[in-house]
C-alpha atoms as a PDB file:
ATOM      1  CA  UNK A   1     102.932  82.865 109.948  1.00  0.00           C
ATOM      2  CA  UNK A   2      99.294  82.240 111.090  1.00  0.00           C
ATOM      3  CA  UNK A   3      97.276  80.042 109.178  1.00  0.00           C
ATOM      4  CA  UNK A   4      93.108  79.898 109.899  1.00  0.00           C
ATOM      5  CA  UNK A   5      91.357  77.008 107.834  1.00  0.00           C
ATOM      6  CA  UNK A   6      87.338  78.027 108.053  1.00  0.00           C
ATOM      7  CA  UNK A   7      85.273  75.640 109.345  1.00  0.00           C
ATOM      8  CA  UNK A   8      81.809  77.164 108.864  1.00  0.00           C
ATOM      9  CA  UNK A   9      79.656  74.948 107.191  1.00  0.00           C
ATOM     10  CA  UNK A  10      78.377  77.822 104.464  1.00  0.00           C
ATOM     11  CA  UNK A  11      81.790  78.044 103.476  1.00  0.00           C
ATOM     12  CA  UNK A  12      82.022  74.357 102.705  1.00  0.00           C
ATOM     13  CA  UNK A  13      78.890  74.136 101.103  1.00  0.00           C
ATOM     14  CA  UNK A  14      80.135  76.819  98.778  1.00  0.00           C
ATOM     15  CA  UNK A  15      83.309  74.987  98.462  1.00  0.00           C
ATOM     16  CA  UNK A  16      81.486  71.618  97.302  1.00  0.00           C
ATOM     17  CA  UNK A  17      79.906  73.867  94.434  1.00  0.00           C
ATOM     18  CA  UNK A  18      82.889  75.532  93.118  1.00  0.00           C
ATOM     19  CA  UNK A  19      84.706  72.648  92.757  1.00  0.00           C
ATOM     20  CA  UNK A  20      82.244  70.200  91.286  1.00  0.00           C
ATOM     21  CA  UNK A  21      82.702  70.825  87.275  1.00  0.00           C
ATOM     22  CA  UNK A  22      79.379  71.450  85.769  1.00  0.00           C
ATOM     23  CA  UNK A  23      78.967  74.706  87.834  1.00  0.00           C
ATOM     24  CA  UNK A  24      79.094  77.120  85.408  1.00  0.00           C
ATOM     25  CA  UNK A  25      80.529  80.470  85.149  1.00  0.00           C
ATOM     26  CA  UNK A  26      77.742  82.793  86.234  1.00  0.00           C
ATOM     27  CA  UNK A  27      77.057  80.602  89.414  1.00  0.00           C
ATOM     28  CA  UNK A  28      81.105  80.315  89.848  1.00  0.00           C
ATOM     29  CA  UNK A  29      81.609  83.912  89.822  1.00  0.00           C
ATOM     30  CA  UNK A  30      78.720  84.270  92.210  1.00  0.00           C
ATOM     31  CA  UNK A  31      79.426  81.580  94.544  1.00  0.00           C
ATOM     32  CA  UNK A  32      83.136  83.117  95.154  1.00  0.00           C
ATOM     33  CA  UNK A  33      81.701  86.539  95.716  1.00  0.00           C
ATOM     34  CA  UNK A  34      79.896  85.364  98.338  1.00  0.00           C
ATOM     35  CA  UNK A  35      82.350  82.591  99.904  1.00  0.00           C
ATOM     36  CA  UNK A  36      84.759  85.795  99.650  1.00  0.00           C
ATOM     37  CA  UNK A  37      82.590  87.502 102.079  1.00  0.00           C
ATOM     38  CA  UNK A  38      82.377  85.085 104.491  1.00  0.00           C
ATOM     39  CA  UNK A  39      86.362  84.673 104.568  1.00  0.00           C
ATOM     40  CA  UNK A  40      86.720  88.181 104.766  1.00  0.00           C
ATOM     41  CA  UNK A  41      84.685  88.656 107.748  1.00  0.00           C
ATOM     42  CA  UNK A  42      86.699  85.935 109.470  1.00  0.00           C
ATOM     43  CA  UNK A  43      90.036  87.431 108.179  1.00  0.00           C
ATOM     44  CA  UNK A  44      89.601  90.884 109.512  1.00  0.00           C
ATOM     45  CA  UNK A  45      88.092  89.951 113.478  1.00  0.00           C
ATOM     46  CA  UNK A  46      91.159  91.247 114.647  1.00  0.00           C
ATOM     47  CA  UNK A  47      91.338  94.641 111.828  1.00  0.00           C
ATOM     48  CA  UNK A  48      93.017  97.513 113.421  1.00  0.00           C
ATOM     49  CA  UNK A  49      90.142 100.190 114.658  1.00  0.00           C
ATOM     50  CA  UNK A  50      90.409 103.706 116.272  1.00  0.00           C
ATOM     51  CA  UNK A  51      88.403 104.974 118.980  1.00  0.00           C
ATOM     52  CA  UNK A  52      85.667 107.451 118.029  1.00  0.00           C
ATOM     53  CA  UNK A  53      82.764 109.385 119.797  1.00  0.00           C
ATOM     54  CA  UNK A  54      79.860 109.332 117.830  1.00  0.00           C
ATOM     55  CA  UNK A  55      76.151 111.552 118.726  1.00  0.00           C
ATOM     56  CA  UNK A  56      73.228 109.484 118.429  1.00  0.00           C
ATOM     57  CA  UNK A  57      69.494 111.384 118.153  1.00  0.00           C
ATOM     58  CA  UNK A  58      69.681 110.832 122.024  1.00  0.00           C
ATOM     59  CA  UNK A  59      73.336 111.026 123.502  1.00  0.00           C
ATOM     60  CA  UNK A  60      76.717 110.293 122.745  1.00  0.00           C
ATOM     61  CA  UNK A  61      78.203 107.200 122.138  1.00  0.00           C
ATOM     62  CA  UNK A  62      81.401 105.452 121.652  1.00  0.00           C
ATOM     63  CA  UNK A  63      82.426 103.383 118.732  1.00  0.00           C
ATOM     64  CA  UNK A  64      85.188 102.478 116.432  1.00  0.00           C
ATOM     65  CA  UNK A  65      85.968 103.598 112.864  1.00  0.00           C
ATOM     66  CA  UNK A  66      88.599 102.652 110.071  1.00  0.00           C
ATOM     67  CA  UNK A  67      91.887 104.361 110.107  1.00  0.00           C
ATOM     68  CA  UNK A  68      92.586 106.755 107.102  1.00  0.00           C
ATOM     69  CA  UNK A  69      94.926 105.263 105.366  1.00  0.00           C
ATOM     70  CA  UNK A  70      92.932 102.098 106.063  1.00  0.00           C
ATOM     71  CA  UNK A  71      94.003  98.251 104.747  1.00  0.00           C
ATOM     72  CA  UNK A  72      95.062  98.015 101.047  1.00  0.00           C
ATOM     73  CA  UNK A  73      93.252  95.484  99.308  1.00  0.00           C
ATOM     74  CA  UNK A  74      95.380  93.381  96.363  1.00  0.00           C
ATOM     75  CA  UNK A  75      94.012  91.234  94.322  1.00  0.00           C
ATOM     76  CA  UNK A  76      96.261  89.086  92.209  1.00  0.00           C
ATOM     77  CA  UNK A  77      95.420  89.313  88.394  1.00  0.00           C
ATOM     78  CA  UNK A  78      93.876  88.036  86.932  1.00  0.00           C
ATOM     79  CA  UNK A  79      91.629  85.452  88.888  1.00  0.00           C
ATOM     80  CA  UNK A  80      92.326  87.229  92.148  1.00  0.00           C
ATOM     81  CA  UNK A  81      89.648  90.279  90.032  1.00  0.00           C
ATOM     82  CA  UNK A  82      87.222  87.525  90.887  1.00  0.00           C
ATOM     83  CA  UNK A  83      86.821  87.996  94.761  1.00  0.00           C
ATOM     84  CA  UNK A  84      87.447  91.981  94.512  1.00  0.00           C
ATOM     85  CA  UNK A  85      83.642  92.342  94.969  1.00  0.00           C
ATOM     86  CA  UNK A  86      83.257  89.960  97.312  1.00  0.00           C
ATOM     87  CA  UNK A  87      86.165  91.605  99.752  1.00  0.00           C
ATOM     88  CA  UNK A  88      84.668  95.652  98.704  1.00  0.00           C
ATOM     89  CA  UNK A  89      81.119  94.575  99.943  1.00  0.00           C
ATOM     90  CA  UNK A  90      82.707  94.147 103.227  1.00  0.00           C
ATOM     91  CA  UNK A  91      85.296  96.641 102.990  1.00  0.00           C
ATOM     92  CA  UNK A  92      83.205  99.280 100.400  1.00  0.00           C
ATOM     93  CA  UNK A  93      85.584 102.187 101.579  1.00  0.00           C
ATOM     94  CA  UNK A  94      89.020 100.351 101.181  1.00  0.00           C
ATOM     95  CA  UNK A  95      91.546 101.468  98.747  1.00  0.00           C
ATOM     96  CA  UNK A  96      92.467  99.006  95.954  1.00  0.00           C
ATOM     97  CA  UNK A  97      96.142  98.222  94.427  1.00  0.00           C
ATOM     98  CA  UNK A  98      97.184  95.814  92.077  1.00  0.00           C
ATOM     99  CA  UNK A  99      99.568  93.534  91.303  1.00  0.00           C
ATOM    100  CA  UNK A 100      99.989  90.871  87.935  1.00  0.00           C
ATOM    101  CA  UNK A 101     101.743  87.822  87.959  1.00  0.00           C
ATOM    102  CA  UNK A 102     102.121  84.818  85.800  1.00  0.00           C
ATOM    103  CA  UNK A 103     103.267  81.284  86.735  1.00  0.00           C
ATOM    104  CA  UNK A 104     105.756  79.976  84.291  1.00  0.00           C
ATOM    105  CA  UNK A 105     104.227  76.291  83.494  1.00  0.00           C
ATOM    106  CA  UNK A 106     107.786  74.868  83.145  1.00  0.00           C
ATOM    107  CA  UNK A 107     109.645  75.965  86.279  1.00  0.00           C
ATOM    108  CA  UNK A 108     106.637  76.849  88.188  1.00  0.00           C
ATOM    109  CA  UNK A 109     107.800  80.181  88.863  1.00  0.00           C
ATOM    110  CA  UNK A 110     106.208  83.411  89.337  1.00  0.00           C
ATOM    111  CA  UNK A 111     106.810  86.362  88.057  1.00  0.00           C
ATOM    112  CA  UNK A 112     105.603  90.121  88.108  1.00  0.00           C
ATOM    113  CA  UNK A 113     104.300  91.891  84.694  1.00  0.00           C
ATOM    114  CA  UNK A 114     102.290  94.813  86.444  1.00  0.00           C
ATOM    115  CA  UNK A 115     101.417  96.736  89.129  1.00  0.00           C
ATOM    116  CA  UNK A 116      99.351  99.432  90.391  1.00  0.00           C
ATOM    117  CA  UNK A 117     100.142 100.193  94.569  1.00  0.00           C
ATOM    118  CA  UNK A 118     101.228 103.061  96.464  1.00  0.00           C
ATOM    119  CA  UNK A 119     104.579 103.608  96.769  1.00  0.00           C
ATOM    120  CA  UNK A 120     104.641 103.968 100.560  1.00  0.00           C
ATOM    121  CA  UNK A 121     102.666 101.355 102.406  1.00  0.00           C
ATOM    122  CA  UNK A 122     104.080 102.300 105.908  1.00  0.00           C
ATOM    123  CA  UNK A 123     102.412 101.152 108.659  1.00  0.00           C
ATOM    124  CA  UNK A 124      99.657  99.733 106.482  1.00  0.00           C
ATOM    125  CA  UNK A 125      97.995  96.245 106.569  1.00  0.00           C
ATOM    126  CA  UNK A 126      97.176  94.530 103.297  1.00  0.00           C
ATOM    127  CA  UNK A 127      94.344  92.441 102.219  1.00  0.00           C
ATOM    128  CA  UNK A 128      95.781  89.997  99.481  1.00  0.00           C
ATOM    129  CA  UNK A 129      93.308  88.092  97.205  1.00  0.00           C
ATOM    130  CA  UNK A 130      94.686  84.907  95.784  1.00  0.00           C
ATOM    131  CA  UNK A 131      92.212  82.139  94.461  1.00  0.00           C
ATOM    132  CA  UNK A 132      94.655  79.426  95.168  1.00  0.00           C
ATOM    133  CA  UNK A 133      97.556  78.747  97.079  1.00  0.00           C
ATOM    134  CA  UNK A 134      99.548  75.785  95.136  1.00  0.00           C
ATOM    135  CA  UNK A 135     103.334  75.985  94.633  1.00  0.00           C
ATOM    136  CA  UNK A 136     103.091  78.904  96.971  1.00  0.00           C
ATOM    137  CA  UNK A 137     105.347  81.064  94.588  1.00  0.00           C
ATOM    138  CA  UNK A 138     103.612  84.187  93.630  1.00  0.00           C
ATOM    139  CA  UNK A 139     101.896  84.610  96.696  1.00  0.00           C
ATOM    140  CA  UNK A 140     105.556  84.492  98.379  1.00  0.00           C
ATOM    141  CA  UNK A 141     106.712  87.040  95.298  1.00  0.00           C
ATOM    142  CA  UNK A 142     103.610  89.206  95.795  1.00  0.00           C
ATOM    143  CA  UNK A 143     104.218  89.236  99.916  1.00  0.00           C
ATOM    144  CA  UNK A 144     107.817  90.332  99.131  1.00  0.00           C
ATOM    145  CA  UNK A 145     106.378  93.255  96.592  1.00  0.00           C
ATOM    146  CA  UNK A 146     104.398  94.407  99.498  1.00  0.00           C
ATOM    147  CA  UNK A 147     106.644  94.386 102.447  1.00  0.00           C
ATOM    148  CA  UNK A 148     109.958  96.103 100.059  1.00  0.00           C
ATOM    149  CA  UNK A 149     107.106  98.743 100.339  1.00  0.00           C
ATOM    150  CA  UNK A 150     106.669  99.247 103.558  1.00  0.00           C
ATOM    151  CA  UNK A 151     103.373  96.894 104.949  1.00  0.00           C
ATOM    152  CA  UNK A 152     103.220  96.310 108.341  1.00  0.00           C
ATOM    153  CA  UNK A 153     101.070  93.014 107.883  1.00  0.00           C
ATOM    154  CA  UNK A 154      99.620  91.069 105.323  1.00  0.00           C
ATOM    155  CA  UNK A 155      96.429  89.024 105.442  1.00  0.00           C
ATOM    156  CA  UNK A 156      96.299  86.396 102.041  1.00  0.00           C
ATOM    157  CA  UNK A 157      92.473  84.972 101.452  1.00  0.00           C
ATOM    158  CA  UNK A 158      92.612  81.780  99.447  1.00  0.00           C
ATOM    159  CA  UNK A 159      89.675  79.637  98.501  1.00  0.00           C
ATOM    160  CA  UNK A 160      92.378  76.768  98.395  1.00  0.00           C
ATOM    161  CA  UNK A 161      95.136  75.330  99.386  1.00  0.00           C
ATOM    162  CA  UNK A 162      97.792  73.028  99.181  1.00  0.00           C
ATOM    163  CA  UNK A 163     100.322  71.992 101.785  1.00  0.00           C
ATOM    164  CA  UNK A 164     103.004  72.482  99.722  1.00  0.00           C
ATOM    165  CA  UNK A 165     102.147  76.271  99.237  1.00  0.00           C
ATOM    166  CA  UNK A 166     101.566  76.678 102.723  1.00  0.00           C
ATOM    167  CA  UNK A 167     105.000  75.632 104.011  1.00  0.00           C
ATOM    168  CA  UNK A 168     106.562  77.343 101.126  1.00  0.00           C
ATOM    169  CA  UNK A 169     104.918  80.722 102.346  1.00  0.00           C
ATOM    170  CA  UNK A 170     105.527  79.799 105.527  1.00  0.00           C
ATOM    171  CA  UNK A 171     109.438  79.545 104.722  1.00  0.00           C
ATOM    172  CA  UNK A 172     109.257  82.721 102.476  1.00  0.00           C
ATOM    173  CA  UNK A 173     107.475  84.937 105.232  1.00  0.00           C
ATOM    174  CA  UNK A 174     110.396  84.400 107.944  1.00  0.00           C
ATOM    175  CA  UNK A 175     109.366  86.255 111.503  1.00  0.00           C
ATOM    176  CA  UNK A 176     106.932  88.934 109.749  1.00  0.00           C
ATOM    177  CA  UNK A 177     103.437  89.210 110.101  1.00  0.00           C
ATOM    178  CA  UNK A 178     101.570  87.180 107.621  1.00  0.00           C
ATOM    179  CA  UNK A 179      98.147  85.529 108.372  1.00  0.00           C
ATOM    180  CA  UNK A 180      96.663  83.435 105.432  1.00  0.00           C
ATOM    181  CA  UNK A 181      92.892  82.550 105.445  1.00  0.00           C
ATOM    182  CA  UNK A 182      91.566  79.275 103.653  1.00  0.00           C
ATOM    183  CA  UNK A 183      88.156  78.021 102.714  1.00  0.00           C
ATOM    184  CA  UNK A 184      89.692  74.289 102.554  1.00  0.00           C
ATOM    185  CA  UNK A 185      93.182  72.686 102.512  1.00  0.00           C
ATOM    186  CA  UNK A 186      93.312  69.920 100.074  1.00  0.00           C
ATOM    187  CA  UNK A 187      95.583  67.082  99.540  1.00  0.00           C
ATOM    188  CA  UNK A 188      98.604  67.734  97.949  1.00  0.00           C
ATOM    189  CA  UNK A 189      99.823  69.185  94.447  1.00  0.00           C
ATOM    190  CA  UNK A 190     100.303  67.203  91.732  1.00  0.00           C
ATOM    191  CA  UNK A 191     103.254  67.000  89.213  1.00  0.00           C
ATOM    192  CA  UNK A 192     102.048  69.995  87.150  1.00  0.00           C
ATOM    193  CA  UNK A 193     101.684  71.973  90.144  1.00  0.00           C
ATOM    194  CA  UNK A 194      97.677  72.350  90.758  1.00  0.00           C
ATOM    195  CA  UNK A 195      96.164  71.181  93.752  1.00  0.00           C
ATOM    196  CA  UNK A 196      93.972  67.698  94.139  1.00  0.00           C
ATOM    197  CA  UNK A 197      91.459  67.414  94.401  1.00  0.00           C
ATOM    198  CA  UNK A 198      91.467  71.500  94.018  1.00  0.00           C
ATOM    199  CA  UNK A 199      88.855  72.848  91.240  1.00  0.00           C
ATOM    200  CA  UNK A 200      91.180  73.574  88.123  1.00  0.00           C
ATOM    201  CA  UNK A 201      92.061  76.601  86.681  1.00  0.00           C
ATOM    202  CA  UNK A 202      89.918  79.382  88.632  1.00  0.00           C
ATOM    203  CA  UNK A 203      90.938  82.385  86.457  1.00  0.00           C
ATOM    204  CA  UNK A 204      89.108  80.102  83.112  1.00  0.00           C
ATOM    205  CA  UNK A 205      86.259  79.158  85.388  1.00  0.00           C
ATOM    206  CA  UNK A 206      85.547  82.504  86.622  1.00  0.00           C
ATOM    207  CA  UNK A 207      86.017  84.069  83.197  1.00  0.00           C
ATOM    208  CA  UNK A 208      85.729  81.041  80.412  1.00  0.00           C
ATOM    209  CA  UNK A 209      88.903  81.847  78.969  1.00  0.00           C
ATOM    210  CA  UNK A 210      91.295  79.428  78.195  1.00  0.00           C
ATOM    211  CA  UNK A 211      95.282  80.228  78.315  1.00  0.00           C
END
């Protein structure tokens, strides 16, 4: 598994903001469309292209294009909905699956309550959108969902993580190829399982809905 922490300063300026607590929602939602952006564009500098011929008003020219099927972006409901737009205005022509998952506050564990993806994702790369990376469990679960159906790669964009979550995906992911893109990696977890100094709960921040 590759990991790639960012280190451009926009991305830790909008890191500062999202975590400090009087943000409020409108700027939070705004703040990770945009910090999505920028991790995007670092997360795909190495996104599969074809070779393509292209006529300009004066001659020909060669380029690159997307393939058809291109990447698969999944965000991971609910707060993973939150950097959707961020990842499309990059990516405006990728196709979009789902998946749900809930952490059980108890046992920490993940599991899955929905899903929208195509069935056959051979050959395919996908573009996983997970706010944070704590315990590491249902990005692991989610990773699993996508490779039983066929990926060829998965690329996971976090805004955060822990160490904890990243050598438990690290574990989970064995030899196949999984890249995971951070803004920051923070501290450690605590004993409830969120990260420190982290940003609390980003699915009530982006949507100011409590559990």
């Amino acid at each position: 598994m590759r990991q790639q922490v960012s280190s451009h300063p926009l991305v830790a300026e909008k890191i500062t903001r999202l975590r400090d607590q009087r943000t409020d929602t409108p700027e939070f939602r705004a703040l990770t469309r945009e910090l999505v952006t920028l991790l995007a564009y670092e997360a795909t500098s190495d996104i599969e292209v074809a070779k393509v011929q292209v006529d300009t008003p004066v001659a020909s020219a060669s380029g690159v294009e997307m393939p058809s099927p291109g990447p698969l972006i999944v965000p991971i409901l609910r707060a993973g909905l939150g950097m959707l737009d961020g990842m499309l205005a990059l990516l405006p022509r990728a196709e979009v699956g789902f998946l749900g998952m809930v952490r059980d506050e108890d046992t920490l564990r993940a599991t899955t309550y929905a899903e929208r993806l195509p069935q056959d994702l051979s050959g395919r790369t996908a573009l996983v959108l997970d706010p944070m990376l704590a315990t590491g469990g249902s990005l692991a679960q989610a990773h699993e969902f996508l490779f039983q159906r066929g990926a060829r790669s998965i690329i996971a964009i976090c805004l955060l993580a822990a160490p904890e979550g990243v050598a438990a995906l690290e574990e989970a992911s064995g030899d196949r190829d999984v890249t995971i893109v951070l803004g920051a990696l923070d501290e450690r977890l605590n004993d409830q399982g969120y990260i420190v100094p982290g940003l609390g709960d980003a699915g009530d921040r982006l949507y100011g809905l409590a559990d």
